[in-house]
Structures are given as C-alpha cells and as structure tokens.
Protein backbone atom coordinates (compact mmCIF):
# COMPACT_ATOMS: atom_id res chain seq x y z
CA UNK A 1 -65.96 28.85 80.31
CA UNK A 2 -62.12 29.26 79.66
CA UNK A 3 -61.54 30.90 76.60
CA UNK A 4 -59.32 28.97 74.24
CA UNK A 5 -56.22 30.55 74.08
CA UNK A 6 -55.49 31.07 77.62
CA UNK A 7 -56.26 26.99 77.20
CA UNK A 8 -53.28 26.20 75.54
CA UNK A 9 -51.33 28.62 77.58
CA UNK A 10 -51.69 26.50 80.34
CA UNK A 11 -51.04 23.55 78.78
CA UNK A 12 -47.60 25.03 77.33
CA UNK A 13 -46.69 26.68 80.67
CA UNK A 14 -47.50 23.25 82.45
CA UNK A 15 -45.51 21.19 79.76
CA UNK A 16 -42.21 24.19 80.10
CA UNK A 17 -42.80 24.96 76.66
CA UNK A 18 -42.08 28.61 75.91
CA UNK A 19 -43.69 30.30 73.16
CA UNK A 20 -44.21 33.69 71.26
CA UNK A 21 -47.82 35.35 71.09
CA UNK A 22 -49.48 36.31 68.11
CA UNK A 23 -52.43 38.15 67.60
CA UNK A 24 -54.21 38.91 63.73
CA UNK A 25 -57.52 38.74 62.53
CA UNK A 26 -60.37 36.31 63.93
CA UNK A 27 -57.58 34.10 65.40
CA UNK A 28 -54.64 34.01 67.85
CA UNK A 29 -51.98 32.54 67.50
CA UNK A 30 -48.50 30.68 69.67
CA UNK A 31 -45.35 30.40 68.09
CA UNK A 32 -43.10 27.90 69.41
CA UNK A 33 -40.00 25.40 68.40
CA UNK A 34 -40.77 21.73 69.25
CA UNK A 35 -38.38 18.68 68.38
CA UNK A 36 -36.45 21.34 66.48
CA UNK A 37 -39.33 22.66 64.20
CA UNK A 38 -41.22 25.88 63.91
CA UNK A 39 -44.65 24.94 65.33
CA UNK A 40 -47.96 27.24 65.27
CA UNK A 41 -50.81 26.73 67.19
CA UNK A 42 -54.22 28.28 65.55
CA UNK A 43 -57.03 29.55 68.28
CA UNK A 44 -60.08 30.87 68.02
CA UNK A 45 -60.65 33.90 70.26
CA UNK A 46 -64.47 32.58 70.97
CA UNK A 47 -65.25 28.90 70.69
CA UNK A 48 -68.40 28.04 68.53
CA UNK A 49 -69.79 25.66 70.62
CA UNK A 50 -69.86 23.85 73.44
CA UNK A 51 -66.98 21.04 72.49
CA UNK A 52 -64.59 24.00 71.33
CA UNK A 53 -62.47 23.41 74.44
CA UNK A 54 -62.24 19.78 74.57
CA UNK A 55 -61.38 19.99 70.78
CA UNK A 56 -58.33 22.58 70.90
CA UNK A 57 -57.55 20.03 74.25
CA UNK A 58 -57.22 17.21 71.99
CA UNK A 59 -55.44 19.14 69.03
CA UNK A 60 -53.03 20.80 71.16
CA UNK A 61 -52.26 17.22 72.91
CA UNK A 62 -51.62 15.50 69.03
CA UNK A 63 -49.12 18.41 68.22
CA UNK A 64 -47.25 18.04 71.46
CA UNK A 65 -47.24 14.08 71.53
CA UNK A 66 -46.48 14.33 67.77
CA UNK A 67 -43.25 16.66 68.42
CA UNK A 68 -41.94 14.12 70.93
CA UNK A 69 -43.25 16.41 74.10
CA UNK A 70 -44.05 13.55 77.03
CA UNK A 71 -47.45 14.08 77.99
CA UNK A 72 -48.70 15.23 81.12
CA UNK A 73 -52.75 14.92 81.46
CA UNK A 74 -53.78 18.05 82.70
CA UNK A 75 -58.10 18.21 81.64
CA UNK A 76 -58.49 19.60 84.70
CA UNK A 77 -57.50 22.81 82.34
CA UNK A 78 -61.02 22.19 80.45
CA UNK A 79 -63.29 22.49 83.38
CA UNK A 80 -61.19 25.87 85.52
C-alpha cells in the first residue's frame, strides 16, 4: 500500500505544482501557493484503514479543483 504522503506527492508532481515539505508530530505536511493563496495539505504518516488512500485522493482533488488547478485523473496513483 502507498503511504499517504508520497500520495499527494505524485499528484502535485503530476499536476507541476511545487511545494515545500513539512514534517511535525503525527502528521506531515506540503506547503504550497495555489490561485495565489497559502495552501497546506495535512497527511497522516500511516493511514487508519483501508479507505485512507482513496480519502486523501479525494481531499487532495477538492483542494486542487477548488484553487482553480485543471484536473488531471491520475487513480492509477491509489493502486501503485
């Protein structure tokens, strides 16, 4: 199983997006400017259960469609 946050690596790298690593606590954590705002995405360094992926998927997909990023459909990333 792919951990999460090399997850939404790939979906940033695939999508051109650059972003800044941070690591603290229980969680890590990307850094990133989207449609001109400061935008963080939250990841758990070991998913809980079984629909962890496809749920970071899905909330990593809102943020970028919601910043104006067009969306490329890449859940092959899910399943590597």
């Amino acid at each position: 199983m792919r951990a999460i946050p090399t997850l939404v690596r790939a979906i940033l790298d695939k999508h051109g997006i650059a972003y800044t690593p941070m690591r603290g606590g229980k969680h890590d954590k990307l850094k990133t400017i989207l449609g001109g705002q400061k935008v963080v995405f939250v990841m758990s360094r070991s998913p809980s259960d079984s629909r962890a992926l496809t749920n970071q998927y899905h909330q990593t997909r809102q943020k970028l469609i919601s910043a104006g990023v067009a969306w490329q459909e890449c859940k092959e990333l899910i399943h590597d």
